[in-house]
Structures are given as C-alpha cells and as structure tokens.
N, C-alpha and C. Protein backbone atom coordinates (compact mmCIF):
# COMPACT_ATOMS: atom_id res chain seq x y z
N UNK A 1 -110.63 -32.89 -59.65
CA UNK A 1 -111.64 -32.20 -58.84
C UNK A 1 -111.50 -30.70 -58.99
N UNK A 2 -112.43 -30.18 -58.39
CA UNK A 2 -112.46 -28.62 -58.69
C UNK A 2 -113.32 -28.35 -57.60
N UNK A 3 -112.03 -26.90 -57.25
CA UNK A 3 -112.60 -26.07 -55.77
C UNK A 3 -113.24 -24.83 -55.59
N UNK A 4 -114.05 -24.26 -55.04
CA UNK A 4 -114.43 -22.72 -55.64
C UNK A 4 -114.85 -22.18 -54.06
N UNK A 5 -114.24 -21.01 -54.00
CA UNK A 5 -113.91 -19.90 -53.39
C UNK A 5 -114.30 -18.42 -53.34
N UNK A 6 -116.15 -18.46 -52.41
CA UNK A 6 -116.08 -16.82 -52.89
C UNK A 6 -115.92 -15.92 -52.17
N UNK A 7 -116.23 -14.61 -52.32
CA UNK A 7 -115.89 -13.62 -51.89
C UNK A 7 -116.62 -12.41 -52.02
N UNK A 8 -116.56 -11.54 -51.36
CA UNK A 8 -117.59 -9.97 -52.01
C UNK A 8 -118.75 -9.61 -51.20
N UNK A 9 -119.31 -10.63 -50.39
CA UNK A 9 -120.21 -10.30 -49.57
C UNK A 9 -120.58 -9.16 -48.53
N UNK A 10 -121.09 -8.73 -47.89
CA UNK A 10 -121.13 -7.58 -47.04
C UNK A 10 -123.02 -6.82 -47.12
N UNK A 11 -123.14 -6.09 -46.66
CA UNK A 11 -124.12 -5.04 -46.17
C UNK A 11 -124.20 -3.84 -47.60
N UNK A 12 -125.31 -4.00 -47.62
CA UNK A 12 -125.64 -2.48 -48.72
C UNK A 12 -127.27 -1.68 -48.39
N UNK A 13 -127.29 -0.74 -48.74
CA UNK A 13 -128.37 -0.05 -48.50
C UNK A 13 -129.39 -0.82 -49.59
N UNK A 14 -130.48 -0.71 -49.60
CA UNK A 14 -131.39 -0.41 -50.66
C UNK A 14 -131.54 0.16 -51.99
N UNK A 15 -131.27 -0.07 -53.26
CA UNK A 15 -130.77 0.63 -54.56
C UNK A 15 -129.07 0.61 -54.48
N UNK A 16 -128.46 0.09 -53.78
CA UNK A 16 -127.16 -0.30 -53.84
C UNK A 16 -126.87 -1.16 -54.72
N UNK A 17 -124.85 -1.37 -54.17
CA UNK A 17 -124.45 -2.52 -55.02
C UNK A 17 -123.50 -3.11 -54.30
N UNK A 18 -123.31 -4.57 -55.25
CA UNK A 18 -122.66 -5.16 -54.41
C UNK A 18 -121.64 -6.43 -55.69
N UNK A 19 -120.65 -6.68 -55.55
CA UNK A 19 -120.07 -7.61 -56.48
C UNK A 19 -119.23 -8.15 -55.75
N UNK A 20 -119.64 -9.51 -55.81
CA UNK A 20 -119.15 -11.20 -55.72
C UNK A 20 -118.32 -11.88 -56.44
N UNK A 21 -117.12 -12.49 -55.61
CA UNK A 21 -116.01 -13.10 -56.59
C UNK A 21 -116.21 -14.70 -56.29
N UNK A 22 -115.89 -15.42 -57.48
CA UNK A 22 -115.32 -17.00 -56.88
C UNK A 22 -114.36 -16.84 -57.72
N UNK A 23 -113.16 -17.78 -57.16
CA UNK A 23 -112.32 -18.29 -57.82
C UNK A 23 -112.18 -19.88 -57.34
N UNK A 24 -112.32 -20.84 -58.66
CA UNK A 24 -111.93 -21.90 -59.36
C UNK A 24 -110.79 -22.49 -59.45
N UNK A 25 -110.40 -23.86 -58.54
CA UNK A 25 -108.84 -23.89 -58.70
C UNK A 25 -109.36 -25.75 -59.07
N UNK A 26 -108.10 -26.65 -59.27
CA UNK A 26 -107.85 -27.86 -59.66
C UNK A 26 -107.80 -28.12 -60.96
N UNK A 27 -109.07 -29.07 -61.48
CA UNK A 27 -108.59 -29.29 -62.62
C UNK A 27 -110.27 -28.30 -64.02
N UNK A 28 -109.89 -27.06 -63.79
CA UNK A 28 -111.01 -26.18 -64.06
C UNK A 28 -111.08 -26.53 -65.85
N UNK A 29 -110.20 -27.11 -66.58
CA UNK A 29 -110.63 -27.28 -68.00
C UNK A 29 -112.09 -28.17 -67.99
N UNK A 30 -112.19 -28.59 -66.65
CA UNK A 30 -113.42 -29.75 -66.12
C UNK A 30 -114.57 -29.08 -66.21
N UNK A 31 -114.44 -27.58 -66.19
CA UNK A 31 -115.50 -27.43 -66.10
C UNK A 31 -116.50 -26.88 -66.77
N UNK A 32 -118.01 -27.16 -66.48
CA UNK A 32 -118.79 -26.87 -67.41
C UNK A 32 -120.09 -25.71 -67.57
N UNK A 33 -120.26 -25.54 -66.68
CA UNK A 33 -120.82 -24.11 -66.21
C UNK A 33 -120.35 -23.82 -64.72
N UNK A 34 -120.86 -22.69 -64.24
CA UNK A 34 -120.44 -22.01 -62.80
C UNK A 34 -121.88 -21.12 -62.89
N UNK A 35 -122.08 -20.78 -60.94
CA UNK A 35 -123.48 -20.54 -61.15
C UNK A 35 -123.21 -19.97 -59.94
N UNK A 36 -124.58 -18.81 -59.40
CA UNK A 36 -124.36 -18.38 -58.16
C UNK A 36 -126.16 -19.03 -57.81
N UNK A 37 -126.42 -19.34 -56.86
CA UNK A 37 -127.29 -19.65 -55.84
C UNK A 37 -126.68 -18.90 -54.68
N UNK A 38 -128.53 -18.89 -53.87
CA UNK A 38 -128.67 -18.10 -52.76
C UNK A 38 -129.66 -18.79 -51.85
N UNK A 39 -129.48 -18.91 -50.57
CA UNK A 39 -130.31 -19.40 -49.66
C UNK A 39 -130.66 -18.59 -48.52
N UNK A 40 -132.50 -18.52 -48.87
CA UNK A 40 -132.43 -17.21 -48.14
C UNK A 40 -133.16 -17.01 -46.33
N UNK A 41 -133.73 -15.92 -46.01
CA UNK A 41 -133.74 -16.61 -44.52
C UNK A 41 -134.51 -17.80 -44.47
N UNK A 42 -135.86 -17.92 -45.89
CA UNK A 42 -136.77 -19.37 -45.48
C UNK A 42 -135.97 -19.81 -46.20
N UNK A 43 -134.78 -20.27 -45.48
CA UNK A 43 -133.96 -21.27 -45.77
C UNK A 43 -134.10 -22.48 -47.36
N UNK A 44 -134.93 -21.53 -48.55
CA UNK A 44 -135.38 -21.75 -49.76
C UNK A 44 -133.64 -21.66 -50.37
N UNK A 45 -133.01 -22.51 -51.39
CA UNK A 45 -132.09 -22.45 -52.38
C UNK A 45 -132.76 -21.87 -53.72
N UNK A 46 -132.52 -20.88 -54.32
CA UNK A 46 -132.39 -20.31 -55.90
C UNK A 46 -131.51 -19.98 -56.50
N UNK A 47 -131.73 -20.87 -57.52
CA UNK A 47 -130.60 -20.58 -58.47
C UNK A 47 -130.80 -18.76 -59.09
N UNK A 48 -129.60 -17.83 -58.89
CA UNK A 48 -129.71 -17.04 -59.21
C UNK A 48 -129.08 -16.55 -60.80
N UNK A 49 -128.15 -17.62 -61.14
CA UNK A 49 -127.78 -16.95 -62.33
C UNK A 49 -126.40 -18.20 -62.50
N UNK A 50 -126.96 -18.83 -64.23
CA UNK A 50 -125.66 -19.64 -64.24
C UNK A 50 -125.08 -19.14 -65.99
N UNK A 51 -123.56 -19.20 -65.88
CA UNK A 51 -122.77 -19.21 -67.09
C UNK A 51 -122.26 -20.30 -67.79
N UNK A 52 -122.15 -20.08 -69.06
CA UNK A 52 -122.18 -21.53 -69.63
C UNK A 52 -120.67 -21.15 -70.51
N UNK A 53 -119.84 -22.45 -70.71
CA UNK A 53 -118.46 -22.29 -71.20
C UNK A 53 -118.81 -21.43 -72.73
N UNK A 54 -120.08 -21.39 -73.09
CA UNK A 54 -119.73 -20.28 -74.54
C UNK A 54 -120.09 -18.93 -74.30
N UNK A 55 -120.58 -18.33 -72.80
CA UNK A 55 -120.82 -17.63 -72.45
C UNK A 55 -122.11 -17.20 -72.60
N UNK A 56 -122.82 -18.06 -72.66
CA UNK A 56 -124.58 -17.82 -72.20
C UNK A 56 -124.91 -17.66 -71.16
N UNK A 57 -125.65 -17.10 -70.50
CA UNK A 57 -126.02 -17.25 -69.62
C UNK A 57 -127.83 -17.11 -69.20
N UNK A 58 -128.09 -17.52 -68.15
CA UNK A 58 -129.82 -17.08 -67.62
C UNK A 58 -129.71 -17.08 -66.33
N UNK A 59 -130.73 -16.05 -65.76
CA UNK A 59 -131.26 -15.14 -65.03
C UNK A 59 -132.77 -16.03 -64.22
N UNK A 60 -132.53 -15.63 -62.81
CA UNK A 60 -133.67 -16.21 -62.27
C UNK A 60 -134.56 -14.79 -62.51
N UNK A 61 -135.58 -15.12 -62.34
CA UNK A 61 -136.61 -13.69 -62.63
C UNK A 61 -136.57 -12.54 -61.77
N UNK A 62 -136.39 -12.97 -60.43
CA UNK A 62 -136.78 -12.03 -59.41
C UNK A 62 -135.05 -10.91 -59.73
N UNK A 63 -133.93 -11.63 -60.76
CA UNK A 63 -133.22 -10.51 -60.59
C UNK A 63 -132.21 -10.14 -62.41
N UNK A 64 -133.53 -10.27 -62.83
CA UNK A 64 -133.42 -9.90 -64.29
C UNK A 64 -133.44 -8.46 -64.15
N UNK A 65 -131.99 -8.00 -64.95
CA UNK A 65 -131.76 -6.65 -65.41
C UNK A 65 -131.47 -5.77 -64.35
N UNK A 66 -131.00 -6.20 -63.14
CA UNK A 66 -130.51 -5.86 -61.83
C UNK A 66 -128.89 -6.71 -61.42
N UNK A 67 -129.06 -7.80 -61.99
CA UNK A 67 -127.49 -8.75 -61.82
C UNK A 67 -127.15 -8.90 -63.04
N UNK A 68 -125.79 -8.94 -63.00
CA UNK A 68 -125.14 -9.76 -64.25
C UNK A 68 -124.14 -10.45 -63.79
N UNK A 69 -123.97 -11.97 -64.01
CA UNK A 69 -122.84 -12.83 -63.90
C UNK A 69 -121.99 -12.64 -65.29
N UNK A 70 -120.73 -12.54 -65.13
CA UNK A 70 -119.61 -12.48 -65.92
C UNK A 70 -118.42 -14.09 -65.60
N UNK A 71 -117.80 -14.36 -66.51
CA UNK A 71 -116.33 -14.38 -66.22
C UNK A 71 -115.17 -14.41 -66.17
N UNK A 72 -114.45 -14.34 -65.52
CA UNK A 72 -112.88 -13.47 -66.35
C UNK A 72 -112.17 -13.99 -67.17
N UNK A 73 -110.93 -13.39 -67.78
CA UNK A 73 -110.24 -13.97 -68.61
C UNK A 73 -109.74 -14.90 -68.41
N UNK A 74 -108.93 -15.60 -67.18
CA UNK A 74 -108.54 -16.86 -66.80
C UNK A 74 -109.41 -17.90 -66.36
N UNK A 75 -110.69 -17.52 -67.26
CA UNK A 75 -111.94 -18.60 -66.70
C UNK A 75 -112.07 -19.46 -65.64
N UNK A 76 -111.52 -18.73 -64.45
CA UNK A 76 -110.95 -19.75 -63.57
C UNK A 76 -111.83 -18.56 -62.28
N UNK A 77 -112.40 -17.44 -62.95
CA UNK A 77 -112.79 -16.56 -61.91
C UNK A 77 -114.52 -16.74 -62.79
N UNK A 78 -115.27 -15.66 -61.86
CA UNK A 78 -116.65 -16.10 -61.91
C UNK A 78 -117.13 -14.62 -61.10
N UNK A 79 -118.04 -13.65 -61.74
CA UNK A 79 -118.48 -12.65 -61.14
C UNK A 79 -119.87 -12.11 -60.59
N UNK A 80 -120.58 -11.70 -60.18
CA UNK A 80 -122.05 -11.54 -60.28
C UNK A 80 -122.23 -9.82 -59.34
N UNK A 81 -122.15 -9.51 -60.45
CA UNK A 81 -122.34 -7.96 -60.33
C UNK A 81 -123.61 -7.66 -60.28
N UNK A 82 -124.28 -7.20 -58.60
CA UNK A 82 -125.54 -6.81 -57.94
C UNK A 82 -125.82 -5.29 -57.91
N UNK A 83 -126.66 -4.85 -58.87
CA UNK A 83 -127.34 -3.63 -58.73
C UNK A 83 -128.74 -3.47 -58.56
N UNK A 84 -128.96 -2.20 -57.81
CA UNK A 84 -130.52 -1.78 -57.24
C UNK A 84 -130.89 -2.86 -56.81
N UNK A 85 -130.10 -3.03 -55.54
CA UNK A 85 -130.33 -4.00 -54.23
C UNK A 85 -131.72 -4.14 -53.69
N UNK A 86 -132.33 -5.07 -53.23
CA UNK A 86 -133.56 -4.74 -52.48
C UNK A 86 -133.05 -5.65 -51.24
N UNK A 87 -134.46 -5.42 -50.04
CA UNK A 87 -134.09 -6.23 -48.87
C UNK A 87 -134.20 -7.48 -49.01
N UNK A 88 -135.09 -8.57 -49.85
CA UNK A 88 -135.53 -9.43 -50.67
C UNK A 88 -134.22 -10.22 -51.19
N UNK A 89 -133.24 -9.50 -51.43
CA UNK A 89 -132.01 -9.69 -52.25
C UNK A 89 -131.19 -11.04 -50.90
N UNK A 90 -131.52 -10.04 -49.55
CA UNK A 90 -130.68 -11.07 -48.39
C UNK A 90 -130.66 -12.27 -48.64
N UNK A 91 -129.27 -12.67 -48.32
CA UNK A 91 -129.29 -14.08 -48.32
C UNK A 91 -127.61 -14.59 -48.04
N UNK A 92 -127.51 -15.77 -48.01
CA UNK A 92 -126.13 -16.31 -48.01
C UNK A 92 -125.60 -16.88 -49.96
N UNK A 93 -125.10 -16.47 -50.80
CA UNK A 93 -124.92 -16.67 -51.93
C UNK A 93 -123.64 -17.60 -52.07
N UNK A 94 -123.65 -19.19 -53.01
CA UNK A 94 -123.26 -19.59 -52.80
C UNK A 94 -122.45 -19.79 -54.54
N UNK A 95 -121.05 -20.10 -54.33
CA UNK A 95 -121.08 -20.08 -55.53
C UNK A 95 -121.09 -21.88 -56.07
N UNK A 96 -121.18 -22.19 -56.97
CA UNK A 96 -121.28 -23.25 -57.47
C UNK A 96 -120.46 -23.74 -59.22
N UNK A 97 -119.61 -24.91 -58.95
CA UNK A 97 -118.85 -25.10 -60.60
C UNK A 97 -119.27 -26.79 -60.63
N UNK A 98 -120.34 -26.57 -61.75
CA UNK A 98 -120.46 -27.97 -62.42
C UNK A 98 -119.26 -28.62 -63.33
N UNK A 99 -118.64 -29.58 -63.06
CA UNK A 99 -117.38 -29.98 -63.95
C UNK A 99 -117.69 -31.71 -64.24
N UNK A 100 -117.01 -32.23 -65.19
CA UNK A 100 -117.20 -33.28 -65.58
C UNK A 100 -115.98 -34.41 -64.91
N UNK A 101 -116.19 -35.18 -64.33
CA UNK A 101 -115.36 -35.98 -63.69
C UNK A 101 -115.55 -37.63 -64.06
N UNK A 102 -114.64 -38.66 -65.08
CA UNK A 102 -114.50 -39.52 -65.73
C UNK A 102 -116.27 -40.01 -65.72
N UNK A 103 -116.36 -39.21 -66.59
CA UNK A 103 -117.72 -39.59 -67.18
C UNK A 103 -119.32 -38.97 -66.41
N UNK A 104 -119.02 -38.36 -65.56
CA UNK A 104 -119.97 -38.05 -64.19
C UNK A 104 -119.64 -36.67 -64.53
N UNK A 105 -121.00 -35.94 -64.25
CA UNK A 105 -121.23 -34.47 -63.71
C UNK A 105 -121.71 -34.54 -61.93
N UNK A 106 -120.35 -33.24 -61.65
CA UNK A 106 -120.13 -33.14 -60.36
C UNK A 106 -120.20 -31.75 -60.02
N UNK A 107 -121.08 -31.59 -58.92
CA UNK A 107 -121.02 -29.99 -58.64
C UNK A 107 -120.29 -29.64 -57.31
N UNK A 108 -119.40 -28.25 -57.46
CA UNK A 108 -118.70 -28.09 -56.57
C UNK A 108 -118.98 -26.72 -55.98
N UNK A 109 -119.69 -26.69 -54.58
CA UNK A 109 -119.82 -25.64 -54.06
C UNK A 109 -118.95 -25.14 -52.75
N UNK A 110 -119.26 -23.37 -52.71
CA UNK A 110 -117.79 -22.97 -51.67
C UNK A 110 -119.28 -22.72 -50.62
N UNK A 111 -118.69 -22.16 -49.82
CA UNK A 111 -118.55 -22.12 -48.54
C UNK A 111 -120.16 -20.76 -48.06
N UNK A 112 -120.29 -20.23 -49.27
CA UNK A 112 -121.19 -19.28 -49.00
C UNK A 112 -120.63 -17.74 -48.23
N UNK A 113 -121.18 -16.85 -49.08
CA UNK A 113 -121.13 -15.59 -48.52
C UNK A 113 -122.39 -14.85 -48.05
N UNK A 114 -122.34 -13.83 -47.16
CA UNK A 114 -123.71 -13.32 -46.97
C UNK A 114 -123.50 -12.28 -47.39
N UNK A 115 -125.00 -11.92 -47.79
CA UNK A 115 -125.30 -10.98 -48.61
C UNK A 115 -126.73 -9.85 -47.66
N UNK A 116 -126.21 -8.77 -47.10
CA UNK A 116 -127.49 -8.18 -46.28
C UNK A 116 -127.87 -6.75 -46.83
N UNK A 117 -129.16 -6.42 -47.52
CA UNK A 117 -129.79 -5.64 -47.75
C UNK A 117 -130.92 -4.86 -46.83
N UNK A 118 -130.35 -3.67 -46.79
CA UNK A 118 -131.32 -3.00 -45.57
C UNK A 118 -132.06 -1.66 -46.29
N UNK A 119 -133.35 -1.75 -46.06
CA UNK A 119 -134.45 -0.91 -46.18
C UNK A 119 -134.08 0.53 -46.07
C-alpha cells in the first residue's frame, strides 16, 4: 500500500505564490503516477495536474503556465509550484498516488490542504 501526505497550504494575495508538498511512504516502487486535485467551494473535484513515472506531465487548463508539478529525487516526494495566484485558485488541494497493487490500480489520497486566495 501507499500513503501520501501533504503540506504547503496557507493564504496568498492575488499574483502570489504558493508551493505544496506530498510525501509518499510504503511500498512507492508501486507507484504509477501522483497528481494534485482540488475541490473547490462548489464542492466540484479537478484534476489539477498529474506526473507520470517518465516525467510527463499535463495541466488542467484553467492553470496552464501558472503551476508546475515536479518531483524530487527520492520520487517519494511530489511538488506543485503555484504562481500568479487568482481568487478562483481557492480550494482544498488534495494530493493523490495511483500505484499498482497485485494486479489492480489503486489510488491513494491524503488528507487535503487548503489553499486561500484573496483579491
């Protein structure tokens, strides 16, 4: 199984920034992409941005060329570096690790962080 853990959340102005950690623990060779989603006040889920083990990645639209998900050298971490914030941006961001479990794809999400953008 595999656990994920984020972090980074908080308050930013408008044209701000903001960067989000997960960290990945158990059996993480399992896994097969990692992704950040966001659920926002209309309680809507979007996928905001997922990484893929060769390091591809894609971008939901509303935050192309404003975010970039990264992740670290112990592939066991997961980043999503938020620039030129808008209020739009609010939300609770969740992180998410798809891993493969005896034959089954299983997704493992943490706990959610909030994320508040003010005008």
């Amino acid at each position: 199984q595999v656990q994920v853990v984020e972090s980074g959340g908080g308050s930013a102005q408008a044209g701000g920034s903001l960067r989000l950690s997960c960290v990945a623990s158990g059996n993480i060779e399992s896994i097969v992409d990692m992704g950040w989603y966001r659920r926002g006040p209309d309680e809507t889920r979007e996928l905001v941005a997922t990484i893929y083990n060769d390091g591809s990645t894609n971008y939901a639209d509303s935050v192309k060329g404003r975010f970039t998900i990264s992740r670290g050298n112990a592939k066991n971490t997961m980043y999503l570096q938020m620039n030129s914030l808008k209020p739009e941006d609010t939300a609770v961001y969740y992180c998410n690790a798809d891993y493969s479990d005896h034959g089954s794809y299983v997704g493992s999400w943490g706990q959610g962080t909030q994320v508040t953008v003010s005008s």
